[in-house]
C-alpha atoms as a PDB file:
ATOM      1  CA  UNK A   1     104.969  10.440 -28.577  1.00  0.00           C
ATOM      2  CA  UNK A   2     106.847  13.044 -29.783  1.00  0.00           C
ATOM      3  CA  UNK A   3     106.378  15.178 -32.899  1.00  0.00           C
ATOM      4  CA  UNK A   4     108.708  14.812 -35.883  1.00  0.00           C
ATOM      5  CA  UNK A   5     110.148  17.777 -37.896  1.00  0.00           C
ATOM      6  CA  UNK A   6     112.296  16.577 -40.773  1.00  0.00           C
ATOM      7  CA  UNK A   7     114.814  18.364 -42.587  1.00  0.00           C
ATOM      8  CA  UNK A   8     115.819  20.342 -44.959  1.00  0.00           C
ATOM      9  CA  UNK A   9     113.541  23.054 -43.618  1.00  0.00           C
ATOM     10  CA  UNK A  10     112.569  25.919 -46.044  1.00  0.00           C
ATOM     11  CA  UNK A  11     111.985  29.570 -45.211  1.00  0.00           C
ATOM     12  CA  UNK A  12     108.836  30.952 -47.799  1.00  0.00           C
ATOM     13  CA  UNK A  13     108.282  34.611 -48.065  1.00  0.00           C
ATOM     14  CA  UNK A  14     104.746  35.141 -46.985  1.00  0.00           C
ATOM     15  CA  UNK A  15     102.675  38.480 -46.948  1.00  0.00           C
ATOM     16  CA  UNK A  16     104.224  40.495 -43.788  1.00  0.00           C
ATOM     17  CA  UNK A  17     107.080  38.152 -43.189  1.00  0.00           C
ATOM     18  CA  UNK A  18     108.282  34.597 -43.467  1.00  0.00           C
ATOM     19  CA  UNK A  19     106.804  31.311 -42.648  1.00  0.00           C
ATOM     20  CA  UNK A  20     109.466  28.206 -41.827  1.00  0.00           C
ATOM     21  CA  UNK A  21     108.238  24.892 -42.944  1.00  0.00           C
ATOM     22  CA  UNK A  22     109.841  21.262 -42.341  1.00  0.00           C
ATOM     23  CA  UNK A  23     110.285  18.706 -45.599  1.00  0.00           C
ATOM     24  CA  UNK A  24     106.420  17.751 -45.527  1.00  0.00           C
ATOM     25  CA  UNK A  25     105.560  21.438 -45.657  1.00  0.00           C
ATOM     26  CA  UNK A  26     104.106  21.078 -42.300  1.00  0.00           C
ATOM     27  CA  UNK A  27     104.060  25.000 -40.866  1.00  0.00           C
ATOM     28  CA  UNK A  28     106.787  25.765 -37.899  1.00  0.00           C
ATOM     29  CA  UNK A  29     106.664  29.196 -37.168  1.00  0.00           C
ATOM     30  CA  UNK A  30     106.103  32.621 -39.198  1.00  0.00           C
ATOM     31  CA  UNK A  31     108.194  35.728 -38.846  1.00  0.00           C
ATOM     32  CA  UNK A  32     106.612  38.891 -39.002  1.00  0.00           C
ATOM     33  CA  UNK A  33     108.091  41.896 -39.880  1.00  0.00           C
ATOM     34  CA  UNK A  34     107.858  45.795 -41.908  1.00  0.00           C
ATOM     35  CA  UNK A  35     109.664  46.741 -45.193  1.00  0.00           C
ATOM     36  CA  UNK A  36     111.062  50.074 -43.717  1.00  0.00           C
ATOM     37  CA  UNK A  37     112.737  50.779 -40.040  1.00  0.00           C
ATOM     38  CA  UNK A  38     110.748  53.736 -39.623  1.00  0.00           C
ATOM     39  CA  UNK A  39     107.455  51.806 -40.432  1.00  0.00           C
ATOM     40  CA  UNK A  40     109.365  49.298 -37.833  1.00  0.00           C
ATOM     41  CA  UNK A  41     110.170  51.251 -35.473  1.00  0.00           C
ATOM     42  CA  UNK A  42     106.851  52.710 -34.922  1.00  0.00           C
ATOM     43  CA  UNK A  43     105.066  49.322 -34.819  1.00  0.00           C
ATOM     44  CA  UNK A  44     108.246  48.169 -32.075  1.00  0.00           C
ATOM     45  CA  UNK A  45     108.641  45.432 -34.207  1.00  0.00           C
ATOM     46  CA  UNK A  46     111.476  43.759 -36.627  1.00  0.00           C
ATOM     47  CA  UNK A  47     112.404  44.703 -40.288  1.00  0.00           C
ATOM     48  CA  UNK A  48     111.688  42.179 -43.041  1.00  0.00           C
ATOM     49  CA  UNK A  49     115.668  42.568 -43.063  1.00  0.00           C
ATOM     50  CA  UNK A  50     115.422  40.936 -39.410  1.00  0.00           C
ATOM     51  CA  UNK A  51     112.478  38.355 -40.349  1.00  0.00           C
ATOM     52  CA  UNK A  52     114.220  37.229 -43.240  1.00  0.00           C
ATOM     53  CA  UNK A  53     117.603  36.570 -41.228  1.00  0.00           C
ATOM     54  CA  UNK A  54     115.780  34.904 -37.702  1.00  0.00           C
ATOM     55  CA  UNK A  55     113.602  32.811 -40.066  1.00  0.00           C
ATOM     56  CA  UNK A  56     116.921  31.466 -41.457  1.00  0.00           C
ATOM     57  CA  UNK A  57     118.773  30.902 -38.515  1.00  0.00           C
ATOM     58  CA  UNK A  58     115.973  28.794 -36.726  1.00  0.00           C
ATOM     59  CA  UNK A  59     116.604  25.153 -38.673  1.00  0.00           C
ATOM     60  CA  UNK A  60     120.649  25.671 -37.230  1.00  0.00           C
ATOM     61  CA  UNK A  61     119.480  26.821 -33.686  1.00  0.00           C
ATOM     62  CA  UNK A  62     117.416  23.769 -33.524  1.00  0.00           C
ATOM     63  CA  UNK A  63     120.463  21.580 -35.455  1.00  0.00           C
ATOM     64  CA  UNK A  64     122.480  22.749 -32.423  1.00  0.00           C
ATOM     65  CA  UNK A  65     120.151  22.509 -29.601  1.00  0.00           C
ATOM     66  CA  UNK A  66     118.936  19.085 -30.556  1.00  0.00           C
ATOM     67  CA  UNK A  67     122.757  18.002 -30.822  1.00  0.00           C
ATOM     68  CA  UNK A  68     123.584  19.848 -27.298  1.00  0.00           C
ATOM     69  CA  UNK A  69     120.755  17.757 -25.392  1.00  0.00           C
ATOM     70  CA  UNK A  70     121.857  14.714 -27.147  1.00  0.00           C
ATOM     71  CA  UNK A  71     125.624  14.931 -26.113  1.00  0.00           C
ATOM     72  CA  UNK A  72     124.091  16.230 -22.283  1.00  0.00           C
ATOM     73  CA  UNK A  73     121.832  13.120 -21.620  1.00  0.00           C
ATOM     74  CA  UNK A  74     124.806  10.747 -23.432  1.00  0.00           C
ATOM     75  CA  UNK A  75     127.312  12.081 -20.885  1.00  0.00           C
ATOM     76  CA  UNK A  76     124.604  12.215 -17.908  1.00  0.00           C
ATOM     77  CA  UNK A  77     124.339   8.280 -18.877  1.00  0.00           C
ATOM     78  CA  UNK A  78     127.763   7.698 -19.052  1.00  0.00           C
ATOM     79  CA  UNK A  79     128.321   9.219 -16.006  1.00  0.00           C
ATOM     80  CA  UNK A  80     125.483   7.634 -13.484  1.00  0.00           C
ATOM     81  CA  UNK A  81     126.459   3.872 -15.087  1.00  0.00           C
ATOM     82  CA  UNK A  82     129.909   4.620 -13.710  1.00  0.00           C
ATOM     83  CA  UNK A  83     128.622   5.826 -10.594  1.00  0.00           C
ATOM     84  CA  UNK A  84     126.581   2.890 -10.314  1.00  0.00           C
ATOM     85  CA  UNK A  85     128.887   0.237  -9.980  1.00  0.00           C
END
């Protein structure tokens, strides 16, 4: 059984970074980042600039992904019931 992740999906500004959570405030994923590019770029890792911006892009990444497979397997279906008959 697969794992449900309702939306709206909220982005929450935690200690370091930024924690995505689904509509039952069920954890996704965290984003970690530093408050200055130099601290940033020392560490090799993002600005809370960049945390901020991934966190809020990954609810419509996974609206489009989730629409993308959907429209694949309803045109792989469409096309193998035509093919079999």
């Amino acid at each position: 059984m697969s794992r449900r992740f309702p939306p709206p999906w909220a982005v929450e500004q935690i200690p370091g970074g930024y924690k995505v959570k689904d509509a039952h405030s069920q954890s996704l994923t965290h984003v970690y980042g530093r408050e200055t590019k130099a601290d940033a770029d020392i560490a090799h890792v993002l600005t809370m600039d960049e945390a901020r911006r991934i966190a809020s892009n990954i609810e419509p990444l996974w609206v489009h992904c989730r629409t993308a497979l959907a429209t694949t397997r309803h045109e792989w279906k469409s096309k193998n019931r035509v093919a079999d008959h």
